[in-house]
C-alpha atoms as a PDB file:
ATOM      1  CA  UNK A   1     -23.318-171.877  55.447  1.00  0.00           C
ATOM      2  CA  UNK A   2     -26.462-173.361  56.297  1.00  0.00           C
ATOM      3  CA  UNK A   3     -24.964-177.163  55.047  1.00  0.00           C
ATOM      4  CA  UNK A   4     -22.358-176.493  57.742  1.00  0.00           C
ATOM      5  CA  UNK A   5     -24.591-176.030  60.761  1.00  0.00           C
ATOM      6  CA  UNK A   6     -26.278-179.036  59.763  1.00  0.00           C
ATOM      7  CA  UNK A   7     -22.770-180.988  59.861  1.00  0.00           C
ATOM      8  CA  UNK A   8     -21.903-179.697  62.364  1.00  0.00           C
ATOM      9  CA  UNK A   9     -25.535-180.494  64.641  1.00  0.00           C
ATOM     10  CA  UNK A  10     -25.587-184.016  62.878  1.00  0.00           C
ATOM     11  CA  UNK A  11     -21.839-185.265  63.607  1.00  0.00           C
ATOM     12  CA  UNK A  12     -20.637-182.851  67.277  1.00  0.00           C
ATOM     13  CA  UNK A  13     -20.422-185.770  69.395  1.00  0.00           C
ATOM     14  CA  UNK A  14     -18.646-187.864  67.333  1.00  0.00           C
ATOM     15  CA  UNK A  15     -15.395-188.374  65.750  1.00  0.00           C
ATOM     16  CA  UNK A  16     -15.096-188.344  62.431  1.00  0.00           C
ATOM     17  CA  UNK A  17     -12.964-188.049  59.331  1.00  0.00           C
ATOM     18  CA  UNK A  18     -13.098-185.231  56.690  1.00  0.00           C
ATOM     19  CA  UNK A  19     -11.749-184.459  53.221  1.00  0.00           C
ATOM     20  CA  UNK A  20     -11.913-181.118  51.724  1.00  0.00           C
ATOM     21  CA  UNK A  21     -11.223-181.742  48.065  1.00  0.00           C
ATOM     22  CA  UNK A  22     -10.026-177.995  46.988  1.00  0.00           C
ATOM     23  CA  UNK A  23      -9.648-176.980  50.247  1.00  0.00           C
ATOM     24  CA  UNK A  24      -8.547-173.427  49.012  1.00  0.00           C
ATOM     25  CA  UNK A  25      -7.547-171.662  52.557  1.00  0.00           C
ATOM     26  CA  UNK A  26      -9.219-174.193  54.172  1.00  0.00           C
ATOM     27  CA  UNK A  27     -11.224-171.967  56.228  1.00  0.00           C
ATOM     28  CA  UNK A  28     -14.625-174.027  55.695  1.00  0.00           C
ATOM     29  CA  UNK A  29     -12.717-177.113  57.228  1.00  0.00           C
ATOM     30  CA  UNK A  30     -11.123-175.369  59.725  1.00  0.00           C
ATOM     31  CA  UNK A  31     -14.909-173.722  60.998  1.00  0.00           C
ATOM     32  CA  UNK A  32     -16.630-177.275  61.229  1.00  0.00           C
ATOM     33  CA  UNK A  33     -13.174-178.662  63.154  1.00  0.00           C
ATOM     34  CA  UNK A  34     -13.731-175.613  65.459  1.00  0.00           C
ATOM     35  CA  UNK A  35     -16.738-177.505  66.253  1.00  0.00           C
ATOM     36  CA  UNK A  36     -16.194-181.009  66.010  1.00  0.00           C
ATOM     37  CA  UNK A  37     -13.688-181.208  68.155  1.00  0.00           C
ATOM     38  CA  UNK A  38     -13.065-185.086  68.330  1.00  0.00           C
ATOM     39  CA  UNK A  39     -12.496-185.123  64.495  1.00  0.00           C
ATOM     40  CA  UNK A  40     -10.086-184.541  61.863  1.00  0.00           C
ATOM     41  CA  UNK A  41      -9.382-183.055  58.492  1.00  0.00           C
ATOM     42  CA  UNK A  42      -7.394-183.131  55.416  1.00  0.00           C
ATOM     43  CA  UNK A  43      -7.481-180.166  52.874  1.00  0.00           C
ATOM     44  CA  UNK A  44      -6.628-181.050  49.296  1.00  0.00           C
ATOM     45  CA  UNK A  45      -5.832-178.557  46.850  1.00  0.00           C
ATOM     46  CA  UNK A  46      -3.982-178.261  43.372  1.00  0.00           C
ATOM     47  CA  UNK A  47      -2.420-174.801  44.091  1.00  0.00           C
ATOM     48  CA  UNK A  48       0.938-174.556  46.145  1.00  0.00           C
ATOM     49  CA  UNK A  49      -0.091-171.333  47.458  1.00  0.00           C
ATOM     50  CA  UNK A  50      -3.572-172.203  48.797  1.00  0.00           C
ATOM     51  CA  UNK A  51      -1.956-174.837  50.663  1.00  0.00           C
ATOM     52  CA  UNK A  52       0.968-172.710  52.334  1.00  0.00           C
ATOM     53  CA  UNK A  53      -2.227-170.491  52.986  1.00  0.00           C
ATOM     54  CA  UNK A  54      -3.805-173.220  54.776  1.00  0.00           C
ATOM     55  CA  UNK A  55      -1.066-173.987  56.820  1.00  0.00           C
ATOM     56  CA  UNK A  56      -0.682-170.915  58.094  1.00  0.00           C
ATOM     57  CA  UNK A  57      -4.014-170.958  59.170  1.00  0.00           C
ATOM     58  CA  UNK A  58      -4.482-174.305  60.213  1.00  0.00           C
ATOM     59  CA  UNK A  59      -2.161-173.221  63.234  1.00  0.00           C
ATOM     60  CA  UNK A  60      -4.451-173.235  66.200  1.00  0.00           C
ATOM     61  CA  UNK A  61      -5.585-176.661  64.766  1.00  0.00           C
ATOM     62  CA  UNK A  62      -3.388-179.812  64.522  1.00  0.00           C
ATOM     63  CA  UNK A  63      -5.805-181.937  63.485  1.00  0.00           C
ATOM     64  CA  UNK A  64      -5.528-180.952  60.220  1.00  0.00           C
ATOM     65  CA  UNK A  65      -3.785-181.637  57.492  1.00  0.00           C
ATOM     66  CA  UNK A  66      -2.815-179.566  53.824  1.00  0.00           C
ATOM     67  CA  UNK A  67      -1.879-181.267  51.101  1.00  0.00           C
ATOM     68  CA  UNK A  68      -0.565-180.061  47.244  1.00  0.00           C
ATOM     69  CA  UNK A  69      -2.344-182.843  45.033  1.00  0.00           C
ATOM     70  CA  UNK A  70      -3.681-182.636  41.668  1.00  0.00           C
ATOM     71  CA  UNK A  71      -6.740-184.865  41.361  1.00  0.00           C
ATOM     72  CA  UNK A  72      -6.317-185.426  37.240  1.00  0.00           C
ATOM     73  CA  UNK A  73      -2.938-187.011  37.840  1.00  0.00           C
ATOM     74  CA  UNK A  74      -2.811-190.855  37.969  1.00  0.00           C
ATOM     75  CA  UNK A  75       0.189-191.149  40.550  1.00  0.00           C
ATOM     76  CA  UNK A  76      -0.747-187.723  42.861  1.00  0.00           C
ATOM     77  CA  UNK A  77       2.270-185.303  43.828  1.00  0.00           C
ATOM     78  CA  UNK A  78       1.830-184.779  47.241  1.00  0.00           C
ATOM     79  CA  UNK A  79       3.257-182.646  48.996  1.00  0.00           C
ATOM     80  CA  UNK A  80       2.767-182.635  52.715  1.00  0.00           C
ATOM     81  CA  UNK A  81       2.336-179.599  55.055  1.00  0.00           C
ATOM     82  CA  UNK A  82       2.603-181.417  58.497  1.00  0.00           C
ATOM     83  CA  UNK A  83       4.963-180.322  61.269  1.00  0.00           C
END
């Protein structure tokens, strides 16, 4: 957590992009966008239900985005979760 207060302190006044390569839930990208409030966020993640997860959760947040990739493939699925 400690790399995440430091983030957060270096970028808060500023607006920036982020990608959160196996975003998972996405609940570590969705706690520094709680913060940074003029940035955004996209959560990658190989596993379908992570990334329904994510959306769910990303609810009280539209500036972020989940997305079903896999990073091995040449040509990415992608699946987007956007409204």
């Amino acid at each position: 957590m400690f790399i995440i207060y430091r983030l957060i302190g270096y970028f808060k006044n500023k607006k920036i992009n982020i990608l959160d390569i196996g975003t998972g839930s996405g609940c570590i990208l969705l706690a520094i966008l709680k913060e940074l409030n003029n940035s955004r966020g996209i959560g990658i993640d190989i596993s379908y239900k992570a990334v329904q997860v994510a959306k769910k959760c990303r609810d009280e947040i539209l500036r972020i985005e989940a997305v079903l990739a896999d990073r091995a493939e040449a040509e990415t699925e992608k699946k987007s979760i956007a409204k």
